[in-house]
PDBML (XML) file of the C-alpha atoms, coordinates in Angstrom:
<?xml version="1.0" encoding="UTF-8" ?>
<PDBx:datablock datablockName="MODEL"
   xmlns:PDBx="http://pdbml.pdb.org/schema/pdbx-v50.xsd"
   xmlns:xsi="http://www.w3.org/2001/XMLSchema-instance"
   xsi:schemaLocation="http://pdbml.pdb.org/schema/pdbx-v50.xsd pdbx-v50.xsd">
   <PDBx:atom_siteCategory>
      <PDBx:atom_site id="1">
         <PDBx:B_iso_or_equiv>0.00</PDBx:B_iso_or_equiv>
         <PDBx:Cartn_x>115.812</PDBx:Cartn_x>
         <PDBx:Cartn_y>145.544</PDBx:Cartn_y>
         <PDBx:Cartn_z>174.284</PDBx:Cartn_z>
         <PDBx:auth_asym_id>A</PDBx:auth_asym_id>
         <PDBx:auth_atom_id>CA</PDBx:auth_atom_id>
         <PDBx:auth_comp_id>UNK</PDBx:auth_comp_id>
         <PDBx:auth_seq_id>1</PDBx:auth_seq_id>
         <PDBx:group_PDB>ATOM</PDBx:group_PDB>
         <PDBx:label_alt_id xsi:nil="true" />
         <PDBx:label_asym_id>A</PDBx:label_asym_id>
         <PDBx:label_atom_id>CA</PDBx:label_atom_id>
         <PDBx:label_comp_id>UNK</PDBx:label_comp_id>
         <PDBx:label_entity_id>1</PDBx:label_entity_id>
         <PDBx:label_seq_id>1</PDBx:label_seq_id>
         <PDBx:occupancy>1.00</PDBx:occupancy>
         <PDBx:pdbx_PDB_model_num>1</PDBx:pdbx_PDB_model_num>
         <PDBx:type_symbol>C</PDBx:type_symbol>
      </PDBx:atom_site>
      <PDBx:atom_site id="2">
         <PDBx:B_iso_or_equiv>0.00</PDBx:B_iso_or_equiv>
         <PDBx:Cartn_x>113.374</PDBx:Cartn_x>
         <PDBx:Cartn_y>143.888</PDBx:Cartn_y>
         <PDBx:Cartn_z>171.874</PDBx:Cartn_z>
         <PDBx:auth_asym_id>A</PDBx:auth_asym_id>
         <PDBx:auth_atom_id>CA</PDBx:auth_atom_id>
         <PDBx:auth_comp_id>UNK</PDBx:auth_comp_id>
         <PDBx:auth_seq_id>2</PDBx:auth_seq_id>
         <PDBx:group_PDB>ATOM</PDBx:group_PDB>
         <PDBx:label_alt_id xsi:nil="true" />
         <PDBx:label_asym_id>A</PDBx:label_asym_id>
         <PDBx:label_atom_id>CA</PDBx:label_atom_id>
         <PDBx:label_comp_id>UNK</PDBx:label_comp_id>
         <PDBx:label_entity_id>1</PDBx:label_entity_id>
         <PDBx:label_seq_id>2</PDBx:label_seq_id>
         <PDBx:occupancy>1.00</PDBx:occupancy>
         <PDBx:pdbx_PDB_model_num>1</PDBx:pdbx_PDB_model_num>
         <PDBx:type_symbol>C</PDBx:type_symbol>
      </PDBx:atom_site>
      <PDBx:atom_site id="3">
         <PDBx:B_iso_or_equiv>0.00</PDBx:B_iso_or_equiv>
         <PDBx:Cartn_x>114.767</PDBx:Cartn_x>
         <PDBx:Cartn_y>140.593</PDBx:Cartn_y>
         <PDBx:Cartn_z>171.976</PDBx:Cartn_z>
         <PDBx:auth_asym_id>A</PDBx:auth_asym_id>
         <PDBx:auth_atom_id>CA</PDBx:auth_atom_id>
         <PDBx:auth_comp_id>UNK</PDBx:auth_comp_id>
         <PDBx:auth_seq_id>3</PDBx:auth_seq_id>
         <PDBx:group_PDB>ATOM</PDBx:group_PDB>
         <PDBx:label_alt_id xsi:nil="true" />
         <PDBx:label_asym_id>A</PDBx:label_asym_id>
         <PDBx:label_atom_id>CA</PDBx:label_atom_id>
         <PDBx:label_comp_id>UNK</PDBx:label_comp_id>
         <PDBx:label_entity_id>1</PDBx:label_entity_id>
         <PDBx:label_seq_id>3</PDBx:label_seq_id>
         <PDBx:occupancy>1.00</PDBx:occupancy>
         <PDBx:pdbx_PDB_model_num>1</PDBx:pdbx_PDB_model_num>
         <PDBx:type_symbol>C</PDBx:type_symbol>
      </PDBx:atom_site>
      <PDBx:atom_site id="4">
         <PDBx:B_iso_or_equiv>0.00</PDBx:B_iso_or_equiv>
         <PDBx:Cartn_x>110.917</PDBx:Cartn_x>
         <PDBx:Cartn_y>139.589</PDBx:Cartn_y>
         <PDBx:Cartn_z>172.664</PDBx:Cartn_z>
         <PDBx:auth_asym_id>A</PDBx:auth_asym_id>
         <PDBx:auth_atom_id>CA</PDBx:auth_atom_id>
         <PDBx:auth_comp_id>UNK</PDBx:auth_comp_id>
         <PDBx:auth_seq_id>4</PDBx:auth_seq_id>
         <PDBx:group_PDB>ATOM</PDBx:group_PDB>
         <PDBx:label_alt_id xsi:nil="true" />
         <PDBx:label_asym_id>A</PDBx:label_asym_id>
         <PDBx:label_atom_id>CA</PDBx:label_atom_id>
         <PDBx:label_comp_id>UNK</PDBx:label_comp_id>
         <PDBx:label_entity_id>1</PDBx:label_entity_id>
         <PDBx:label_seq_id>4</PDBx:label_seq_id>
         <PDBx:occupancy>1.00</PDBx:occupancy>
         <PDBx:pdbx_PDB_model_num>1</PDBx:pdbx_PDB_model_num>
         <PDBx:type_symbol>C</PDBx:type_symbol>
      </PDBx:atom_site>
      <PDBx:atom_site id="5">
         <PDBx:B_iso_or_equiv>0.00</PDBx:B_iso_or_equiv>
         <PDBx:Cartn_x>110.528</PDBx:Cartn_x>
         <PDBx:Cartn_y>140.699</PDBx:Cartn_y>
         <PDBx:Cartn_z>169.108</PDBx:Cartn_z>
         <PDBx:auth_asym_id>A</PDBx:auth_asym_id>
         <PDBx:auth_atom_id>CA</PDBx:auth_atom_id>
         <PDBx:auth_comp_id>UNK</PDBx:auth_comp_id>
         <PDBx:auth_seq_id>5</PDBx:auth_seq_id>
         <PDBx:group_PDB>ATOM</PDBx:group_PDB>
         <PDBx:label_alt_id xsi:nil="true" />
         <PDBx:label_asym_id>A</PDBx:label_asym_id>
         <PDBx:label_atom_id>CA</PDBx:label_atom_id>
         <PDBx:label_comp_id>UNK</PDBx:label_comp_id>
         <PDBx:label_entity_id>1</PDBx:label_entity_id>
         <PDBx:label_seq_id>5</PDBx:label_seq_id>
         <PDBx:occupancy>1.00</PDBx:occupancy>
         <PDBx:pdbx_PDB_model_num>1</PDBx:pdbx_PDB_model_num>
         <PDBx:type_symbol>C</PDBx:type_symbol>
      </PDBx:atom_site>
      <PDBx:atom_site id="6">
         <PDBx:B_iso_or_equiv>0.00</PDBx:B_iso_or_equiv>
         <PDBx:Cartn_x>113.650</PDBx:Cartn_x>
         <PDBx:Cartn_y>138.345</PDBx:Cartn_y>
         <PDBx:Cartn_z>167.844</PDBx:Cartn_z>
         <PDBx:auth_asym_id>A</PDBx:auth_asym_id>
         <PDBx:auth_atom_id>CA</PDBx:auth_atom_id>
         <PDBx:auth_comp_id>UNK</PDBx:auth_comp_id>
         <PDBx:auth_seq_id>6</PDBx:auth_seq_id>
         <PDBx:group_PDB>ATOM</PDBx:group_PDB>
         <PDBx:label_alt_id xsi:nil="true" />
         <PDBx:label_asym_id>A</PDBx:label_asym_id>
         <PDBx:label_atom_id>CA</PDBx:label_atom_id>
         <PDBx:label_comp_id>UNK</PDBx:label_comp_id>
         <PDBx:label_entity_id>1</PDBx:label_entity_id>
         <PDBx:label_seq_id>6</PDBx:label_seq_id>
         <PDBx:occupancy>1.00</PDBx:occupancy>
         <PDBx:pdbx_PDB_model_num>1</PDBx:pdbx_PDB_model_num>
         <PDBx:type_symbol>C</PDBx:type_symbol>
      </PDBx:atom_site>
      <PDBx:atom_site id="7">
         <PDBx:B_iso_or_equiv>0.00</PDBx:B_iso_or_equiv>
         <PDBx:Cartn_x>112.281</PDBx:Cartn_x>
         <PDBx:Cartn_y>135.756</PDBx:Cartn_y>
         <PDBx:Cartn_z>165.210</PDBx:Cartn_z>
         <PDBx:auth_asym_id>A</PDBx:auth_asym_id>
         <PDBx:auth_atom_id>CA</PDBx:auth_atom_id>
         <PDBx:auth_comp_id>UNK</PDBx:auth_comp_id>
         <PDBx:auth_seq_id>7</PDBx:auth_seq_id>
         <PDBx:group_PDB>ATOM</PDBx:group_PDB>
         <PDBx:label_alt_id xsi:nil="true" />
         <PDBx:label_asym_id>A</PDBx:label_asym_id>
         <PDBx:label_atom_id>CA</PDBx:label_atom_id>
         <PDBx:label_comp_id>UNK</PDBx:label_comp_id>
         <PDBx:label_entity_id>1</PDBx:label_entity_id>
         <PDBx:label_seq_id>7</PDBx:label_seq_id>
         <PDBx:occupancy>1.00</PDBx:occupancy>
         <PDBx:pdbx_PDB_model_num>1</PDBx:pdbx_PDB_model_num>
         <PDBx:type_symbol>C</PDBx:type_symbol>
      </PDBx:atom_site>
      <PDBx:atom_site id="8">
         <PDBx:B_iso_or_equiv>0.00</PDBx:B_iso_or_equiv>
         <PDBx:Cartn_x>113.015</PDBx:Cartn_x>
         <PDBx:Cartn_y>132.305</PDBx:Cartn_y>
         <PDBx:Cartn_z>165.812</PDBx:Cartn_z>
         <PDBx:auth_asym_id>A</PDBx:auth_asym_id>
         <PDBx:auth_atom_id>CA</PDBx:auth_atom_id>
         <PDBx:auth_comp_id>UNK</PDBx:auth_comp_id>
         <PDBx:auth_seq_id>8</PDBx:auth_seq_id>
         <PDBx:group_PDB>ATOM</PDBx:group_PDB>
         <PDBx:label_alt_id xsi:nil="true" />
         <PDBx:label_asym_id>A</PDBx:label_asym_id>
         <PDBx:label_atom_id>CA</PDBx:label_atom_id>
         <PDBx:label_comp_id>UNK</PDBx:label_comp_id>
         <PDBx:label_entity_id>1</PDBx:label_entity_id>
         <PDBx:label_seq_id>8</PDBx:label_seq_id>
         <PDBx:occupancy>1.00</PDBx:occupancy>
         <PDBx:pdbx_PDB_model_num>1</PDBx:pdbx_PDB_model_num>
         <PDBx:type_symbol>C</PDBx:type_symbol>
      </PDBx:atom_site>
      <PDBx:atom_site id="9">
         <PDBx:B_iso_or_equiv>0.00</PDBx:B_iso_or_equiv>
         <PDBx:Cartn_x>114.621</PDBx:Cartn_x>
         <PDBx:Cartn_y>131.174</PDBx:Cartn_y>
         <PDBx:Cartn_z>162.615</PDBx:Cartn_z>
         <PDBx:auth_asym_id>A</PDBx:auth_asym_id>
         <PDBx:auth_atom_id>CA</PDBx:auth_atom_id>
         <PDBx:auth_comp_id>UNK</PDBx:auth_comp_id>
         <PDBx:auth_seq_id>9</PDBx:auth_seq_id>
         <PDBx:group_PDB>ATOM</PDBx:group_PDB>
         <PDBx:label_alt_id xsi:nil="true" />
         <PDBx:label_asym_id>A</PDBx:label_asym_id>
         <PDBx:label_atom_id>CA</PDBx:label_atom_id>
         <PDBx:label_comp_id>UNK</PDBx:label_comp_id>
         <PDBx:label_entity_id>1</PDBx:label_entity_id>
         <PDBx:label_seq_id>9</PDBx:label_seq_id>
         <PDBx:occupancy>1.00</PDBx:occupancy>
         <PDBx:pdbx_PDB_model_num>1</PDBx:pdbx_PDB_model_num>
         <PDBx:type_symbol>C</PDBx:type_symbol>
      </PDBx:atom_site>
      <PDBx:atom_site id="10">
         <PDBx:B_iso_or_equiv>0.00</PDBx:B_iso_or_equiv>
         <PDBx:Cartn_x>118.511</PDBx:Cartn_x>
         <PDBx:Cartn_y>132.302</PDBx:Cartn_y>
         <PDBx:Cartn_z>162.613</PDBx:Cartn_z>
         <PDBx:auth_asym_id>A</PDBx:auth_asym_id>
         <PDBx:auth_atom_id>CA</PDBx:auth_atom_id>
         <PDBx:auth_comp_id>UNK</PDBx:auth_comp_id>
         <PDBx:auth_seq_id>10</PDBx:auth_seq_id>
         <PDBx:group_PDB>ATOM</PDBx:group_PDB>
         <PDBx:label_alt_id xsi:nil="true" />
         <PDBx:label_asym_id>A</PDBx:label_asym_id>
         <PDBx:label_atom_id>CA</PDBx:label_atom_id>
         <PDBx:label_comp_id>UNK</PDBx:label_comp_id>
         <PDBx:label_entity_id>1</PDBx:label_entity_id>
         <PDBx:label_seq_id>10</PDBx:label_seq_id>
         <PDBx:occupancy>1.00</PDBx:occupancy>
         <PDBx:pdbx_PDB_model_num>1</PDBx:pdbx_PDB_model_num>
         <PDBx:type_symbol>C</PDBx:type_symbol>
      </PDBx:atom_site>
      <PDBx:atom_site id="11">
         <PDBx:B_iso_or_equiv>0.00</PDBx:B_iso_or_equiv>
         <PDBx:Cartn_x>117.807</PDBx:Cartn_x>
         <PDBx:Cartn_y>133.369</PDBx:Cartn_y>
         <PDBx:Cartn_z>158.852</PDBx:Cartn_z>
         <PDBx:auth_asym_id>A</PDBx:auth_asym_id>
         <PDBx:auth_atom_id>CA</PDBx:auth_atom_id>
         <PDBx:auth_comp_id>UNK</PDBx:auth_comp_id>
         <PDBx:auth_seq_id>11</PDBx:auth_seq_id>
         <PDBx:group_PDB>ATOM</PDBx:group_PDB>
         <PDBx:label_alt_id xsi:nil="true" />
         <PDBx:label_asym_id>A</PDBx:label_asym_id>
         <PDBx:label_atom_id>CA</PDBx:label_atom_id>
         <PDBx:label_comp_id>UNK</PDBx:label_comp_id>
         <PDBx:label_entity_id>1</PDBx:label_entity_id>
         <PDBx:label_seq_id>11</PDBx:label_seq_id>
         <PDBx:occupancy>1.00</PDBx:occupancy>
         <PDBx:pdbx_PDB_model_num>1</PDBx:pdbx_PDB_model_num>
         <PDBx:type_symbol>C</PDBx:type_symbol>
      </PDBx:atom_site>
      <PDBx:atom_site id="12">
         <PDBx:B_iso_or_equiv>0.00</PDBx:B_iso_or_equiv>
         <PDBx:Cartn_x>114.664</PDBx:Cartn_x>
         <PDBx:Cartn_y>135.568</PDBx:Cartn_y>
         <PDBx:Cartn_z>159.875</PDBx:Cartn_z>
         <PDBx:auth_asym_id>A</PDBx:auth_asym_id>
         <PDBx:auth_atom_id>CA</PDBx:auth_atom_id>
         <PDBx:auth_comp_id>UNK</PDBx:auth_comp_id>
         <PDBx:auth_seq_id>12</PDBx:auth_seq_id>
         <PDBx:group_PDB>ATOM</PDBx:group_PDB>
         <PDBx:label_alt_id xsi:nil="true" />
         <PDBx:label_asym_id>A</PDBx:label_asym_id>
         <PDBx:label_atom_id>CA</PDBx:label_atom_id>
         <PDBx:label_comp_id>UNK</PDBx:label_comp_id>
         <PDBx:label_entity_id>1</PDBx:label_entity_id>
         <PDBx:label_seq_id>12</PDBx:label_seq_id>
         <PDBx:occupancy>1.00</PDBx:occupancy>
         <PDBx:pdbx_PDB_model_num>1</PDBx:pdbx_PDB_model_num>
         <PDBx:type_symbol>C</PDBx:type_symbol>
      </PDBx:atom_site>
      <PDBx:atom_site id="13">
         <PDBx:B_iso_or_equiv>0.00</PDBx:B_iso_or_equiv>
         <PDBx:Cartn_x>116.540</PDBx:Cartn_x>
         <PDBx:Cartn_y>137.158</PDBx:Cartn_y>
         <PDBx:Cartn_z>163.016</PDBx:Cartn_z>
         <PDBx:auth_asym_id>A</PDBx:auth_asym_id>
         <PDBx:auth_atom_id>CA</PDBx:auth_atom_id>
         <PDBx:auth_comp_id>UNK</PDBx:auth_comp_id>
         <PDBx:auth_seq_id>13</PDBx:auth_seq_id>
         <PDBx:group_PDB>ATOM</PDBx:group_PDB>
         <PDBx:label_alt_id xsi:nil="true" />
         <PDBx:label_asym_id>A</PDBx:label_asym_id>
         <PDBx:label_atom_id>CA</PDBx:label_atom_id>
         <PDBx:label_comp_id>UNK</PDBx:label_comp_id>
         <PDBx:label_entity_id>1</PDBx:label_entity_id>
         <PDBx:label_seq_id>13</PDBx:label_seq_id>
         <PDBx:occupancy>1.00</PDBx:occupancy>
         <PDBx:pdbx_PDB_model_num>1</PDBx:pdbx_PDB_model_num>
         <PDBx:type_symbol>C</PDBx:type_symbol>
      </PDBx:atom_site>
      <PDBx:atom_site id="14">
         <PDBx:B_iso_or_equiv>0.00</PDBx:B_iso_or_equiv>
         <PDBx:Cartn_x>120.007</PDBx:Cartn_x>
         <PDBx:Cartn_y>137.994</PDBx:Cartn_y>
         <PDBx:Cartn_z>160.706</PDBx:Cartn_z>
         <PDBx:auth_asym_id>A</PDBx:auth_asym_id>
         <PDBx:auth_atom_id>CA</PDBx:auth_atom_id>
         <PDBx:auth_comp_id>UNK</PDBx:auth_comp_id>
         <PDBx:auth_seq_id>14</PDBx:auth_seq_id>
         <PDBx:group_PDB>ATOM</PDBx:group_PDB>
         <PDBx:label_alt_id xsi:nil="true" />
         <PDBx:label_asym_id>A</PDBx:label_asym_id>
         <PDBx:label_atom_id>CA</PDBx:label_atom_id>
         <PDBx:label_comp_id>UNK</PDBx:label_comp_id>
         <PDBx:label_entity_id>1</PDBx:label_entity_id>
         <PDBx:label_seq_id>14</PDBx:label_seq_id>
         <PDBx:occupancy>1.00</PDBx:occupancy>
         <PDBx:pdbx_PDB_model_num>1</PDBx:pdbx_PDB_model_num>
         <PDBx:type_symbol>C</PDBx:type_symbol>
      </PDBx:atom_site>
      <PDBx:atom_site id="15">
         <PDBx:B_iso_or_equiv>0.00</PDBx:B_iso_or_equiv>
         <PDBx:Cartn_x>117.570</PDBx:Cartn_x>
         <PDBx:Cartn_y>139.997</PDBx:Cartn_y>
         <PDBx:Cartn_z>158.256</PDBx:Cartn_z>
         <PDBx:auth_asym_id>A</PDBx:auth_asym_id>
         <PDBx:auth_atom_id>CA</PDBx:auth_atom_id>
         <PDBx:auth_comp_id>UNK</PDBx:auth_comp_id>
         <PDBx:auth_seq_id>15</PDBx:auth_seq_id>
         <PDBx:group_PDB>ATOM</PDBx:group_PDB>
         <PDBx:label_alt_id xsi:nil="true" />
         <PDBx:label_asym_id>A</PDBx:label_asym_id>
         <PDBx:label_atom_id>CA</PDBx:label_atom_id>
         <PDBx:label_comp_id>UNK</PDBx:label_comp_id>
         <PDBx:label_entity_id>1</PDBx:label_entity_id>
         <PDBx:label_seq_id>15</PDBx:label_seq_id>
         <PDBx:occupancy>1.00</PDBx:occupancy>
         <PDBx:pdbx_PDB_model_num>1</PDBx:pdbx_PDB_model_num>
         <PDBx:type_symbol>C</PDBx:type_symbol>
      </PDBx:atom_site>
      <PDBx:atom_site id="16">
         <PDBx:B_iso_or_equiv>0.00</PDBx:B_iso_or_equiv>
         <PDBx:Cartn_x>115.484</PDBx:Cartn_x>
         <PDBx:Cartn_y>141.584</PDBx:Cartn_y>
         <PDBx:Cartn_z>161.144</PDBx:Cartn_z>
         <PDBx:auth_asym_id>A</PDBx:auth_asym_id>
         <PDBx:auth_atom_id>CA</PDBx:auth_atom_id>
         <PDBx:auth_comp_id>UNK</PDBx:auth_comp_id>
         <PDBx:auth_seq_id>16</PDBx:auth_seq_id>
         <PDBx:group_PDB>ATOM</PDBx:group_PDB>
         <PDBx:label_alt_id xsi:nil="true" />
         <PDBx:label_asym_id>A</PDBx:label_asym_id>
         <PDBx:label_atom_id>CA</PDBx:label_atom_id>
         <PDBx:label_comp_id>UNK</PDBx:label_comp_id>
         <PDBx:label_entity_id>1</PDBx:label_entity_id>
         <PDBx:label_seq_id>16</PDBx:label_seq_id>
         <PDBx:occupancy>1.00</PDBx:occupancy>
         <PDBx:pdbx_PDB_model_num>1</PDBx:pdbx_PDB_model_num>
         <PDBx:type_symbol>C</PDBx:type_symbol>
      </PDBx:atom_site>
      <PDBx:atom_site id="17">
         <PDBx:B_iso_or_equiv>0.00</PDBx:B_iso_or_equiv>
         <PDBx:Cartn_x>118.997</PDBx:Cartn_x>
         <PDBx:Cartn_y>142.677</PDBx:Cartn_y>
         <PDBx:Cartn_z>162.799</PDBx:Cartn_z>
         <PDBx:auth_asym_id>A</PDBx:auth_asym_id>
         <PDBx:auth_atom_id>CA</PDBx:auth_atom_id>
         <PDBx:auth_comp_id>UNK</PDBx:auth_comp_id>
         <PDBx:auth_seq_id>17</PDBx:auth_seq_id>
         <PDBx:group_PDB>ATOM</PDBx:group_PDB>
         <PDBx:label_alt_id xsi:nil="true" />
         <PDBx:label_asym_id>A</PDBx:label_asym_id>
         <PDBx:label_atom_id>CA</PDBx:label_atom_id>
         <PDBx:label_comp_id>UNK</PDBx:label_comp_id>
         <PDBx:label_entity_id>1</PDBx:label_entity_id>
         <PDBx:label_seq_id>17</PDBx:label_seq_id>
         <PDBx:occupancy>1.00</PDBx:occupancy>
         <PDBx:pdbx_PDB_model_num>1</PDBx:pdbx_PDB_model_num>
         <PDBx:type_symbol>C</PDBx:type_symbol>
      </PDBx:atom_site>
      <PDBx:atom_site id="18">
         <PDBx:B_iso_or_equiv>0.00</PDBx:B_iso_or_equiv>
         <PDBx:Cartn_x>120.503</PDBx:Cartn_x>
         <PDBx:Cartn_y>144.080</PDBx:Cartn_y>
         <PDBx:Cartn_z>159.642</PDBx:Cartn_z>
         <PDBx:auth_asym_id>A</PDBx:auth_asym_id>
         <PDBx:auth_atom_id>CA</PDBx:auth_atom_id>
         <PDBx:auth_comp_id>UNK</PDBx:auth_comp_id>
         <PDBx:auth_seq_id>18</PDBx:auth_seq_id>
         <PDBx:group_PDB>ATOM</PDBx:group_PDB>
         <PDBx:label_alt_id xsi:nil="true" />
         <PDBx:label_asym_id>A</PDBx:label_asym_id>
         <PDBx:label_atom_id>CA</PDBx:label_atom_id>
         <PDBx:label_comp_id>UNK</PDBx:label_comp_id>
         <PDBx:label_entity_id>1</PDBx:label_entity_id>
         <PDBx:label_seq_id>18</PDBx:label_seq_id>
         <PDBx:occupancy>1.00</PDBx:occupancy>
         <PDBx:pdbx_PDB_model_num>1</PDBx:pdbx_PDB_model_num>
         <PDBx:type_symbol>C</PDBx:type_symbol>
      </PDBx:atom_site>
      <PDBx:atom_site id="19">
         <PDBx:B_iso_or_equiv>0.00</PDBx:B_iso_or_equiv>
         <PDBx:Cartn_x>116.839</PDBx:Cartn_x>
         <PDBx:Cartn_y>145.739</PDBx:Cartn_y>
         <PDBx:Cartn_z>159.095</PDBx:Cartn_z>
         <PDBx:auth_asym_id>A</PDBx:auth_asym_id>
         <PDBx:auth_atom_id>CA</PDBx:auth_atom_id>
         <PDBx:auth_comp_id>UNK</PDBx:auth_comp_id>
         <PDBx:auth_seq_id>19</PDBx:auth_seq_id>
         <PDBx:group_PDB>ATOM</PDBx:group_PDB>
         <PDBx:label_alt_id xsi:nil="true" />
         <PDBx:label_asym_id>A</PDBx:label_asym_id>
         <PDBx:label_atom_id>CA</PDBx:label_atom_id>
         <PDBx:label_comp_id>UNK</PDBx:label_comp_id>
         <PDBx:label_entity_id>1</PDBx:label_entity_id>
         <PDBx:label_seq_id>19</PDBx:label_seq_id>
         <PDBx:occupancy>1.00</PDBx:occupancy>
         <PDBx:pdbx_PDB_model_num>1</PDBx:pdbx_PDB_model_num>
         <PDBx:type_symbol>C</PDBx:type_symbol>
      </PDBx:atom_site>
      <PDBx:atom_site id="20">
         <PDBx:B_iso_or_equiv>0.00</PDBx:B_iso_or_equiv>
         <PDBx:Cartn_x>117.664</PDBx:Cartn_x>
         <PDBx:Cartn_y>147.553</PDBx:Cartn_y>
         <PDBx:Cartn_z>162.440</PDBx:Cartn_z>
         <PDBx:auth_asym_id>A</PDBx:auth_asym_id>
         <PDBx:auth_atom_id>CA</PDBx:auth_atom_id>
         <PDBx:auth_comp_id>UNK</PDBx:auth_comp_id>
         <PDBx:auth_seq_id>20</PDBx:auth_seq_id>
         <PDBx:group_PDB>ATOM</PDBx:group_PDB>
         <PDBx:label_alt_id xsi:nil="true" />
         <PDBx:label_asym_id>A</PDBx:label_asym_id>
         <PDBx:label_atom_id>CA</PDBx:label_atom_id>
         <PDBx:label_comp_id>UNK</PDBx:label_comp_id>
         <PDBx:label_entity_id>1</PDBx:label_entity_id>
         <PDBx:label_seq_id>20</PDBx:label_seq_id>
         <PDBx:occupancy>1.00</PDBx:occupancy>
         <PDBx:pdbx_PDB_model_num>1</PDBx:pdbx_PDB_model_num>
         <PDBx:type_symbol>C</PDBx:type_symbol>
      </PDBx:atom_site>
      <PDBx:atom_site id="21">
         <PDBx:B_iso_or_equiv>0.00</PDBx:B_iso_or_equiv>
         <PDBx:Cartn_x>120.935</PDBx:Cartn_x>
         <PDBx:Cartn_y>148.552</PDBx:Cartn_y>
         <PDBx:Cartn_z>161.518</PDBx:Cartn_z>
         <PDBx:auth_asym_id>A</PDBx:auth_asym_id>
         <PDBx:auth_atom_id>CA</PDBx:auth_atom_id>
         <PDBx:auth_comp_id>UNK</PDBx:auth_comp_id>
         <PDBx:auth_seq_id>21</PDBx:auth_seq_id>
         <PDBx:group_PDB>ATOM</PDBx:group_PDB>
         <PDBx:label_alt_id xsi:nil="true" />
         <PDBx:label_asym_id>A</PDBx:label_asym_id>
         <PDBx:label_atom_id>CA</PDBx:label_atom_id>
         <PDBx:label_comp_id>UNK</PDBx:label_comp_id>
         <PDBx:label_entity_id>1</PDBx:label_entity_id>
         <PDBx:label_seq_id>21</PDBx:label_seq_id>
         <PDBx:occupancy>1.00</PDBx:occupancy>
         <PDBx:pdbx_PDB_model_num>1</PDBx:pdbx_PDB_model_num>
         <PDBx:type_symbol>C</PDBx:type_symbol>
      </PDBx:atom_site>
      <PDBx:atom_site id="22">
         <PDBx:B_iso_or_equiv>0.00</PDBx:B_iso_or_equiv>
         <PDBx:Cartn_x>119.267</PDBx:Cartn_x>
         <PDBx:Cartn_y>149.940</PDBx:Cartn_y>
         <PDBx:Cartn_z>157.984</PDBx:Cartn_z>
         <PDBx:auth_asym_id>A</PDBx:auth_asym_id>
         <PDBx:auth_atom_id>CA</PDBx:auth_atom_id>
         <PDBx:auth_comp_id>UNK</PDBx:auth_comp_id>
         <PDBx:auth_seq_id>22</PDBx:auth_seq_id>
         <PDBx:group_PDB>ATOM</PDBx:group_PDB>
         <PDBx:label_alt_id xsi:nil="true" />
         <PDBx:label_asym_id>A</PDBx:label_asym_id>
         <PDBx:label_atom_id>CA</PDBx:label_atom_id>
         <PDBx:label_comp_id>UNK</PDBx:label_comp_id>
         <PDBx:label_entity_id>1</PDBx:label_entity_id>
         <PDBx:label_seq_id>22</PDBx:label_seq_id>
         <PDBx:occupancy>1.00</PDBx:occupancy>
         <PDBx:pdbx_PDB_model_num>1</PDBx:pdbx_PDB_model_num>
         <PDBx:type_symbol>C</PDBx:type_symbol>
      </PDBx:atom_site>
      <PDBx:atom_site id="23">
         <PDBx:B_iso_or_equiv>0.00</PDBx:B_iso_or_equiv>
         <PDBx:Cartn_x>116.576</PDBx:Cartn_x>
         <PDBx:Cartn_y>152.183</PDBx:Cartn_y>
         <PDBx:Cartn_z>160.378</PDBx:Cartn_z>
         <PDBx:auth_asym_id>A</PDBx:auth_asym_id>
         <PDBx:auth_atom_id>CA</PDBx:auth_atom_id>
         <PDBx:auth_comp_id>UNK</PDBx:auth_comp_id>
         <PDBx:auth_seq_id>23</PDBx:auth_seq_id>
         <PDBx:group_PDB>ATOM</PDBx:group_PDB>
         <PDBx:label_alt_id xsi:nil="true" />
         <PDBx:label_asym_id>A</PDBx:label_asym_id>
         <PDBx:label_atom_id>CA</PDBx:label_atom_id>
         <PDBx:label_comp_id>UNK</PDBx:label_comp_id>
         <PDBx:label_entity_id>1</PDBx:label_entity_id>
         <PDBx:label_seq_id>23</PDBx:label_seq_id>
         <PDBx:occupancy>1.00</PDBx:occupancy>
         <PDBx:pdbx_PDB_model_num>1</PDBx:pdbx_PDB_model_num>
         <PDBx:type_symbol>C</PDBx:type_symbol>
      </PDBx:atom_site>
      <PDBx:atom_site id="24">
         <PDBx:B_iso_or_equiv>0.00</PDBx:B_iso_or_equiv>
         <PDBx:Cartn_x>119.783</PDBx:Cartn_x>
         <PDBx:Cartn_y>152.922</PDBx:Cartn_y>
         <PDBx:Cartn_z>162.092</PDBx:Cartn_z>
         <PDBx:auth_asym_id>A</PDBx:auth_asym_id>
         <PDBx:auth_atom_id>CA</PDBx:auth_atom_id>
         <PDBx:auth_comp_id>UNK</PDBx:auth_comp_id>
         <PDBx:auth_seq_id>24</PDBx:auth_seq_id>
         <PDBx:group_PDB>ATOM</PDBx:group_PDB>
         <PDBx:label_alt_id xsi:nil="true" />
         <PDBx:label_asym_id>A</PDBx:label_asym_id>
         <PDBx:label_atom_id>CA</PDBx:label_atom_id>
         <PDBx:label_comp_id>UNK</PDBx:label_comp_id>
         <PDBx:label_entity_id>1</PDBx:label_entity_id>
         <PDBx:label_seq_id>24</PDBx:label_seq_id>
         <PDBx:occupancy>1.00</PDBx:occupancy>
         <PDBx:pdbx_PDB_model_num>1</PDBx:pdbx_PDB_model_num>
         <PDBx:type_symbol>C</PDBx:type_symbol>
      </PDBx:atom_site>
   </PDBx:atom_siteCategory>
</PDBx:datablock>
């Protein structure tokens, strides 16, 4: 749904996935 959002950099978008999955 946010993939808009998604950083670029595979390193950035791993930690702003697992960030989700924190809030989650």
């Amino acid at each position: 749904q946010k993939r808009a959002q998604l950083p670029v950099d595979v390193t950035d978008a791993r930690m702003w996935l697992f960030g989700v999955a924190r809030n989650l």
